[in-house]
N, C-alpha and C. Protein backbone atom coordinates (compact mmCIF):
# COMPACT_ATOMS: atom_id res chain seq x y z
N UNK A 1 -10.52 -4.76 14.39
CA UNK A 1 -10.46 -4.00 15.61
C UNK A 1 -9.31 -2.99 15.51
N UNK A 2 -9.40 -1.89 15.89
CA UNK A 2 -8.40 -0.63 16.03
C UNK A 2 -8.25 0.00 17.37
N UNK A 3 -7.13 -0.21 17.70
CA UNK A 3 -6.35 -0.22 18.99
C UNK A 3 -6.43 1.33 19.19
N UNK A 4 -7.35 1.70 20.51
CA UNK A 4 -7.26 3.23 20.47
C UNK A 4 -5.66 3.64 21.26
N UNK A 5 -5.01 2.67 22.27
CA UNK A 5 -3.95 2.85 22.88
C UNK A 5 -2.94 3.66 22.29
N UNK A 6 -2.60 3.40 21.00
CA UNK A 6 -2.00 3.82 19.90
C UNK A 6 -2.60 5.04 19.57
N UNK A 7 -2.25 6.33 19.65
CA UNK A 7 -3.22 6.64 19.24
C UNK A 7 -2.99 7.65 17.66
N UNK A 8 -1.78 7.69 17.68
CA UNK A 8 -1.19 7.92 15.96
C UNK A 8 -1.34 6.71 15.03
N UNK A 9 -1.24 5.90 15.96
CA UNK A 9 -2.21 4.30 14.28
C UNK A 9 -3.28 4.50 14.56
N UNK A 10 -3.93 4.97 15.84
CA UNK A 10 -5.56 4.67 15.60
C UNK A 10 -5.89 5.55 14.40
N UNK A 11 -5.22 7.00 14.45
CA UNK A 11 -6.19 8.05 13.46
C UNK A 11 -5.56 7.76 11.92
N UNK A 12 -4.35 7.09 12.18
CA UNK A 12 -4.15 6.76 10.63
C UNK A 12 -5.33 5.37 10.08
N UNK A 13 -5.23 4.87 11.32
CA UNK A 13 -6.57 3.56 10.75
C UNK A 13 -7.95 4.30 10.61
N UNK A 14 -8.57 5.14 11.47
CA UNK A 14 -9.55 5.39 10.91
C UNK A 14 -9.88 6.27 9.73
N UNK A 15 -8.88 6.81 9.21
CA UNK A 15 -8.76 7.39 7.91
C UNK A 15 -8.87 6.33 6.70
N UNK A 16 -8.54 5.18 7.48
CA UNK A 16 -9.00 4.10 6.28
C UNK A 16 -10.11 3.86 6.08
N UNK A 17 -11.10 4.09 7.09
CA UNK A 17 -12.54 3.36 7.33
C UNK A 17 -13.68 4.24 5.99
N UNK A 18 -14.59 3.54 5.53
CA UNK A 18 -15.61 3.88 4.75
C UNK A 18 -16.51 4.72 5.98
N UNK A 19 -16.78 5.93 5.21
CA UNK A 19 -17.67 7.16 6.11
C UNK A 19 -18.92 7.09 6.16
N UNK A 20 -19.49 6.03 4.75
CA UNK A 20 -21.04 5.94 4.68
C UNK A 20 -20.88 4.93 5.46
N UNK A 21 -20.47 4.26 6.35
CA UNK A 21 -21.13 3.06 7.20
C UNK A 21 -20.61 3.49 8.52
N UNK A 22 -21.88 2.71 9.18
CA UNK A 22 -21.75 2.96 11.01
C UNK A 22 -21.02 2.01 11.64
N UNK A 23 -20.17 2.43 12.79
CA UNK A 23 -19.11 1.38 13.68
C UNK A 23 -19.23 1.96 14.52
N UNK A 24 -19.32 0.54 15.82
CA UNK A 24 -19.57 0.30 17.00
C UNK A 24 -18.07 0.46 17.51
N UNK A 25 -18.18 1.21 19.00
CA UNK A 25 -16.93 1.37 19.58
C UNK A 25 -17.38 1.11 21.20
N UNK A 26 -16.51 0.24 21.91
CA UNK A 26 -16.89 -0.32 23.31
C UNK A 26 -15.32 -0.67 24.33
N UNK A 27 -15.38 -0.26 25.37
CA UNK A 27 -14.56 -0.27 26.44
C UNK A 27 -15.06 -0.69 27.68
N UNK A 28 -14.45 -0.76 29.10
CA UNK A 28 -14.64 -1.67 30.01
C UNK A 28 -15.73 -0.55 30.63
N UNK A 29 -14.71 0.77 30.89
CA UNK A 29 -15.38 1.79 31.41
C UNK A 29 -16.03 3.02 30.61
N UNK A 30 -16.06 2.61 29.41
CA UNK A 30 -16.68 3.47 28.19
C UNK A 30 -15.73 5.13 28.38
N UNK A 31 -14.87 4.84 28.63
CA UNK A 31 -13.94 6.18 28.98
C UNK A 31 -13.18 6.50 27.49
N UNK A 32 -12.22 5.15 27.22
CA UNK A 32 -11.73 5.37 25.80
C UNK A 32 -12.72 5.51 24.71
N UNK A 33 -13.95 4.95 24.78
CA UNK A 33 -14.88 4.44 23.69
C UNK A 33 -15.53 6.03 23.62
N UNK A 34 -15.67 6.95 24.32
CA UNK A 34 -15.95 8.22 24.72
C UNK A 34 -15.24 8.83 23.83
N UNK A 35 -14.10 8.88 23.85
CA UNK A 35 -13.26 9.90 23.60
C UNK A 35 -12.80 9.18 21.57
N UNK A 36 -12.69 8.08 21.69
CA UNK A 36 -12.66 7.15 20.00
C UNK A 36 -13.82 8.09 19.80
N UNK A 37 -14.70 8.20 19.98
CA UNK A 37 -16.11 8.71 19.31
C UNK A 37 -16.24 10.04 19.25
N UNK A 38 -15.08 11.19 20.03
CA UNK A 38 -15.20 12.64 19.61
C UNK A 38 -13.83 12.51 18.67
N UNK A 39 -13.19 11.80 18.35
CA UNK A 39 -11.88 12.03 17.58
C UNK A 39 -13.08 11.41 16.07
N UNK A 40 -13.62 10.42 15.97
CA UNK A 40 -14.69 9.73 15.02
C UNK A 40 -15.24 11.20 14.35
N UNK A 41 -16.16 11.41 15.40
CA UNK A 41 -16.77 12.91 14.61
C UNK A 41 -15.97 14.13 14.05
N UNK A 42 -14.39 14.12 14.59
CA UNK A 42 -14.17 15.37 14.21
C UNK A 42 -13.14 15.02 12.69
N UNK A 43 -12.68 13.51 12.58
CA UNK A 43 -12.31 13.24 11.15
C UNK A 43 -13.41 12.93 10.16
N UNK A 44 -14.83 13.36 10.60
CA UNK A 44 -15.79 13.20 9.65
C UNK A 44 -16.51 11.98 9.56
């Protein structure tokens, strides 16, 4: 799990992540999980 709160570890963590595979992202009010998912697309 990667803590979007953070959000200078989040983008250093998702720079770790493998690009050929798909990940699920979920919040209470899908507000953070929104916004994890335009920062997702724009590091590729």
């Amino acid at each position: 799990m990667i803590d979007f709160l953070n959000e200078s570890k989040f983008m250093s963590e998702i720079e770790k992540l493998d690009k050929s595979k798909n990940y699920y992202m979920y919040c209470m009010s899908s507000n953070r999980s929104s916004k994890a998912c335009k920062i997702f697309k724009k590091a590729g």
